[in-house]
C-alpha atoms as a PDB file:
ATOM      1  CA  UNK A   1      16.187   1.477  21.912  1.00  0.00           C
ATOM      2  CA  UNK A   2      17.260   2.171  18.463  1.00  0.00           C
ATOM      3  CA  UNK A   3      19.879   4.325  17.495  1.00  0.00           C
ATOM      4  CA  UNK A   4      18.999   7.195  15.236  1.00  0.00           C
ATOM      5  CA  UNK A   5      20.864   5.532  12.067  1.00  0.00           C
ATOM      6  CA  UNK A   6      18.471   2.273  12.440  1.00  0.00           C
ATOM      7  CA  UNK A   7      16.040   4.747  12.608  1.00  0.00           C
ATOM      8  CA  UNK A   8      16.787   6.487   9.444  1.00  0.00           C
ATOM      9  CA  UNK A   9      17.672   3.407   7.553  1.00  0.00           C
ATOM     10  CA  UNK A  10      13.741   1.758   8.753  1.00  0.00           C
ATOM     11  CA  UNK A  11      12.444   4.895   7.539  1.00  0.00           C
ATOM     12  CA  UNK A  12      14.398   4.160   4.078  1.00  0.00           C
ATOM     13  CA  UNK A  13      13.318   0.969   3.787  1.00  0.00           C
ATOM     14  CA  UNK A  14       9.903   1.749   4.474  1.00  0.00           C
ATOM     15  CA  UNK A  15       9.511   4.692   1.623  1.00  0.00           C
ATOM     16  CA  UNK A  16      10.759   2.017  -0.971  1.00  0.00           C
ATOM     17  CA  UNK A  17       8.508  -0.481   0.119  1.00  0.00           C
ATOM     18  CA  UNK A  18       5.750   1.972  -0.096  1.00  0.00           C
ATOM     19  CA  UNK A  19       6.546   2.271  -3.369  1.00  0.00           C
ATOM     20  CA  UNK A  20       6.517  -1.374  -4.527  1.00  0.00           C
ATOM     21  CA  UNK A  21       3.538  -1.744  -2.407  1.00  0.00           C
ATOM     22  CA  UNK A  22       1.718   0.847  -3.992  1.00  0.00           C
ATOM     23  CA  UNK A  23       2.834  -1.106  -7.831  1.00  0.00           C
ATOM     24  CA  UNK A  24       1.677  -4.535  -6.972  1.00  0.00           C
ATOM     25  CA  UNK A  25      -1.457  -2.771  -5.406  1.00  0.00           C
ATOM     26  CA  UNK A  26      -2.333  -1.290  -8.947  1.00  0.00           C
ATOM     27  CA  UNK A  27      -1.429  -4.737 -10.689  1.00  0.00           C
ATOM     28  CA  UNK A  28      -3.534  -6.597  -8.552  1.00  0.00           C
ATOM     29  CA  UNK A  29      -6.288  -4.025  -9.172  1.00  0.00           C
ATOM     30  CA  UNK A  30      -6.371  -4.342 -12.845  1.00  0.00           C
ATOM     31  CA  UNK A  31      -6.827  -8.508 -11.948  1.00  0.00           C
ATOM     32  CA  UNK A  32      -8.264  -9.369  -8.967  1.00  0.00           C
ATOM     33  CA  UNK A  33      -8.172 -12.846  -9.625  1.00  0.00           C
ATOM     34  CA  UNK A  34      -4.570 -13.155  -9.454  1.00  0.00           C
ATOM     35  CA  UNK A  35      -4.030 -14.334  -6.063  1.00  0.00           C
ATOM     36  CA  UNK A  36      -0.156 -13.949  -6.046  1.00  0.00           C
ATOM     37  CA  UNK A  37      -0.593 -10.426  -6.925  1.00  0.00           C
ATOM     38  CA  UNK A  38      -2.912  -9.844  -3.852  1.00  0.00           C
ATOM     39  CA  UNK A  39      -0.127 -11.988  -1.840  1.00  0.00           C
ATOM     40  CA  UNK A  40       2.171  -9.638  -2.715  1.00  0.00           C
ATOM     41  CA  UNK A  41       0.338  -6.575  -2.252  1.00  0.00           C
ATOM     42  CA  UNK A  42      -0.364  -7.742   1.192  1.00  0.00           C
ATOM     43  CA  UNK A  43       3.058  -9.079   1.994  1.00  0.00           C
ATOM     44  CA  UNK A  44       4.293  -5.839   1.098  1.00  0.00           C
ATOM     45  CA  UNK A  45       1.730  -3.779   2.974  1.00  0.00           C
ATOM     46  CA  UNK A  46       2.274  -5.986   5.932  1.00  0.00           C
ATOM     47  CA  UNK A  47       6.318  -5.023   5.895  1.00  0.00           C
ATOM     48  CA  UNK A  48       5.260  -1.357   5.832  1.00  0.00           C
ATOM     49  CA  UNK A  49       3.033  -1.712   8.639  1.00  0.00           C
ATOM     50  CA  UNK A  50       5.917  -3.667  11.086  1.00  0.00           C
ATOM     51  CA  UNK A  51       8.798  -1.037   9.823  1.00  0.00           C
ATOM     52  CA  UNK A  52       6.467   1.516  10.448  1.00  0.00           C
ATOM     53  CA  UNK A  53       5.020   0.321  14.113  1.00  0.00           C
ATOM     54  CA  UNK A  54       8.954  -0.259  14.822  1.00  0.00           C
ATOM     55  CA  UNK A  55      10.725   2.762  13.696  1.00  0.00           C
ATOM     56  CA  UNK A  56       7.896   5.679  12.984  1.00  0.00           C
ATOM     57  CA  UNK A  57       6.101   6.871  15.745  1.00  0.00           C
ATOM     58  CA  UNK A  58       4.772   9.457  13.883  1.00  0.00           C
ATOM     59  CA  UNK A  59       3.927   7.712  11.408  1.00  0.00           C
ATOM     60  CA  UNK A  60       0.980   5.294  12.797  1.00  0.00           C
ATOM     61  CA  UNK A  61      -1.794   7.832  12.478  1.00  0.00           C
ATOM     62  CA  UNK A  62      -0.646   7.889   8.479  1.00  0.00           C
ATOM     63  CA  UNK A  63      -0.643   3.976   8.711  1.00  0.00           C
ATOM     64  CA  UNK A  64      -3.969   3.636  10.168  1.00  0.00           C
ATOM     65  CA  UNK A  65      -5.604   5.573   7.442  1.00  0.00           C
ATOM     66  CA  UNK A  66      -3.674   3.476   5.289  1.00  0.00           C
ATOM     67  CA  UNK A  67      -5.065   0.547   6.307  1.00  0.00           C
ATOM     68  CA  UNK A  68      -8.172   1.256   6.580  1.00  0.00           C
ATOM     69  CA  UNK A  69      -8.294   3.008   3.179  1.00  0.00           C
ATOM     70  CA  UNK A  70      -7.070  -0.328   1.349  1.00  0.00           C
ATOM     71  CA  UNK A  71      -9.406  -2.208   3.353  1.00  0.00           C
ATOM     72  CA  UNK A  72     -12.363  -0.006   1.582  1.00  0.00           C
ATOM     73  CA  UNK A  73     -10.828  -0.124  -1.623  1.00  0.00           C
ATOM     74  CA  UNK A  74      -9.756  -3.824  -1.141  1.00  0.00           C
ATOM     75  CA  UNK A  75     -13.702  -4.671  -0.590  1.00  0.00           C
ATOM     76  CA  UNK A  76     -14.604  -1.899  -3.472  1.00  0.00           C
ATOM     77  CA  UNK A  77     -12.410  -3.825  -6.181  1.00  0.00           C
ATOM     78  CA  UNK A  78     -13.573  -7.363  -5.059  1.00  0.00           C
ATOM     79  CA  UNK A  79     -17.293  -6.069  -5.747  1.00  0.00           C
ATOM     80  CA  UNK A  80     -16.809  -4.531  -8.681  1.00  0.00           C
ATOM     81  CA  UNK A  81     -14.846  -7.665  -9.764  1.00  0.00           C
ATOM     82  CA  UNK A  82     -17.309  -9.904  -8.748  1.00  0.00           C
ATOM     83  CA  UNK A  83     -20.279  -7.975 -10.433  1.00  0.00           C
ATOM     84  CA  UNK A  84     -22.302  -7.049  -7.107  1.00  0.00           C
ATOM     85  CA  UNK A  85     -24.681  -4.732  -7.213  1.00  0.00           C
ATOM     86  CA  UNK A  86     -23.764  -1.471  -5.105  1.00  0.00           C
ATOM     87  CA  UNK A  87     -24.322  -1.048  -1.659  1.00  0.00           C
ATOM     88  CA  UNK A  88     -28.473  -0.393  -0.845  1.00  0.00           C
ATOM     89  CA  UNK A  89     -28.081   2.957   0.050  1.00  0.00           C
ATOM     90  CA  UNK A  90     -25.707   3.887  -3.243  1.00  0.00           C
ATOM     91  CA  UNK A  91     -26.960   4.778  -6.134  1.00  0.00           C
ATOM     92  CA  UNK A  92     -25.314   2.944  -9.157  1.00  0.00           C
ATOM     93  CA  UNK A  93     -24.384   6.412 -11.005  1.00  0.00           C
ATOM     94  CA  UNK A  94     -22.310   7.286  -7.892  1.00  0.00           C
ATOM     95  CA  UNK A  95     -20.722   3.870  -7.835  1.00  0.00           C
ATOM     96  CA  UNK A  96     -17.944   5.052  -9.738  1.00  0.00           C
ATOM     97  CA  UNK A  97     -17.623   8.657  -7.853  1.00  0.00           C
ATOM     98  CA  UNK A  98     -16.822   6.621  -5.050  1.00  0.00           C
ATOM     99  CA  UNK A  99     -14.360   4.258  -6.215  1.00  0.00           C
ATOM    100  CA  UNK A 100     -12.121   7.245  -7.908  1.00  0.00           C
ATOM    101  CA  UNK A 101     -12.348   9.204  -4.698  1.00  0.00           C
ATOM    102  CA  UNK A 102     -12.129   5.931  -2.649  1.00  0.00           C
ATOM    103  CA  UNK A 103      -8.355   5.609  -5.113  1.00  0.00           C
ATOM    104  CA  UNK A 104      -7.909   8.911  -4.835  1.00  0.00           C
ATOM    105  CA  UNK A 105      -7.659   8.334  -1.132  1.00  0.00           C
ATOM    106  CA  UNK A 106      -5.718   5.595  -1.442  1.00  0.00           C
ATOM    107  CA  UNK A 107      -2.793   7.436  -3.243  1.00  0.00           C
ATOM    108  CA  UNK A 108      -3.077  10.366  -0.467  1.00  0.00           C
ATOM    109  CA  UNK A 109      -2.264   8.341   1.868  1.00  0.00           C
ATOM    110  CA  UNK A 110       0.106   6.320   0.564  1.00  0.00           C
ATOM    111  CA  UNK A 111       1.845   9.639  -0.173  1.00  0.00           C
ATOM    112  CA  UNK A 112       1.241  10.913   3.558  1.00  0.00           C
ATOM    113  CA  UNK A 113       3.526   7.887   4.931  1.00  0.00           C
ATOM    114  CA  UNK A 114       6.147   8.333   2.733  1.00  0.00           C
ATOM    115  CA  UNK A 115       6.166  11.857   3.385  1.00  0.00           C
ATOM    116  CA  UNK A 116       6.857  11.296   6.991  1.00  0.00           C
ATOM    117  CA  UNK A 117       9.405   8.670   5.906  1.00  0.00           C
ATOM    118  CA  UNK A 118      11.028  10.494   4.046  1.00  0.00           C
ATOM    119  CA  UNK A 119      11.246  13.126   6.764  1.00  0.00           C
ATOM    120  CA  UNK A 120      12.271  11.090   9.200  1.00  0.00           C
ATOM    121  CA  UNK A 121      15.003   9.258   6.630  1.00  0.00           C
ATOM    122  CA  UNK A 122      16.358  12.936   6.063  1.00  0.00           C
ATOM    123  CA  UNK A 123      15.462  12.418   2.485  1.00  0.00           C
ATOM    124  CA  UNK A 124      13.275  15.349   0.850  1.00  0.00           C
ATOM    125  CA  UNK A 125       9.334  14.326   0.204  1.00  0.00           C
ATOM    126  CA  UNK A 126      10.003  14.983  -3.307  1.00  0.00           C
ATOM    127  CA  UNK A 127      12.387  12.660  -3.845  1.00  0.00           C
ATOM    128  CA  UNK A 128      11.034   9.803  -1.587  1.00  0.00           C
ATOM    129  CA  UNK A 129       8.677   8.174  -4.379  1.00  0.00           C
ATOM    130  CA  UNK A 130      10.646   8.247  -6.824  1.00  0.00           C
ATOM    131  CA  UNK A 131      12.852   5.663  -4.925  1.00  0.00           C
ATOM    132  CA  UNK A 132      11.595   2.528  -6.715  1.00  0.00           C
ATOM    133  CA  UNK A 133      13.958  -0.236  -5.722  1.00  0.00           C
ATOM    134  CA  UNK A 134      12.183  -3.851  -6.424  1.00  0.00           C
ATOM    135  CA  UNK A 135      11.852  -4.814  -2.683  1.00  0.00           C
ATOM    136  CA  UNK A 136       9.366  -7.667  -2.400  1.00  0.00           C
ATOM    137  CA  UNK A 137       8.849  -9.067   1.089  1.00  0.00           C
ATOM    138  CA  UNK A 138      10.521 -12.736   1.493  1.00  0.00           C
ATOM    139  CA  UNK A 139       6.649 -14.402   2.039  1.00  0.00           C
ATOM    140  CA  UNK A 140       5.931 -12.524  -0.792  1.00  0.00           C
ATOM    141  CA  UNK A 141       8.000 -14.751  -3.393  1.00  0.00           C
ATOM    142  CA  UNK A 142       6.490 -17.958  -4.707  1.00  0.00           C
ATOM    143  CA  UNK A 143       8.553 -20.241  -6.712  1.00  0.00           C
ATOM    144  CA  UNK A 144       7.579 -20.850 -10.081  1.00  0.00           C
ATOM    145  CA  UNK A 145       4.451 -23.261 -11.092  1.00  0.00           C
ATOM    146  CA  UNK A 146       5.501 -25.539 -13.990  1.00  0.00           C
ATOM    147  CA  UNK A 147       3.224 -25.554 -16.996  1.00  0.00           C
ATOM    148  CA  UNK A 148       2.754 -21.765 -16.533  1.00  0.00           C
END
């Protein structure tokens, strides 16, 4: 059982790695192609989702949405990247409805889970994004490729 400090330091740890998360999530957005961006993104996301299963009970309704929210907008970015047409039953005009509302999403609940972070860290929900300490998960670093 965890003490109630471990608890509140997890909780921390896990609003500033929300935070990078939600950067790299954006960079890799803007270029899909870059597969150390998505590495990252999904290193990161993957560090919030352990914290978050080990310290935050409360928080793994938040984290389920989450999840399944980048999962949509994950598959949303890839098509769009990769010029698909939209889904059969989707008109093309509301293509891009969707994807706004489908980021829109995305940012609510990123905001959700650090909201119950930062209760839970004793920090107020105001102040828990702007906590933007450059945590990158361990897995997520790749050395550097010469010639780049």
């Amino acid at each position: 059982m965890q003490t109630e400090h471990e608890i509140r330091t997890l909780a921390h740890q896990v609003t500033e790695i929300l935070v990078v998360y939600s950067r790299c999530f954006e960079q890799w957005r803007e270029s899909p192609s870059d597969l150390a961006r998505y590495e990252r993104t999904h290193a990161n996301l993957d560090l919030v989702r352990v914290l978050t299963e080990k310290a935050l009970m409360g928080g793994r309704g938040e984290l389920a949405e989450l999840l399944a929210c980048h999962t949509d907008l994950k598959l949303a970015v890839l098509r769009r990247h990769m010029g698909l047409p939209p889904p059969p039953l989707e008109p093309a005009h509301e293509e891009q409805e969707r994807f706004e509302a489908l980021l829109q999403r995305h940012a609510n609940h990123v905001a959700a889970l650090a909201a119950v972070c930062a209760h839970r860290s004793g920090q107020t929900p105001a102040a828990a994004p702007q906590r933007a300490a450059p945590v990158v998960h361990p897995a997520a670093r790749r050395p550097p490729v010469a010639g780049r």
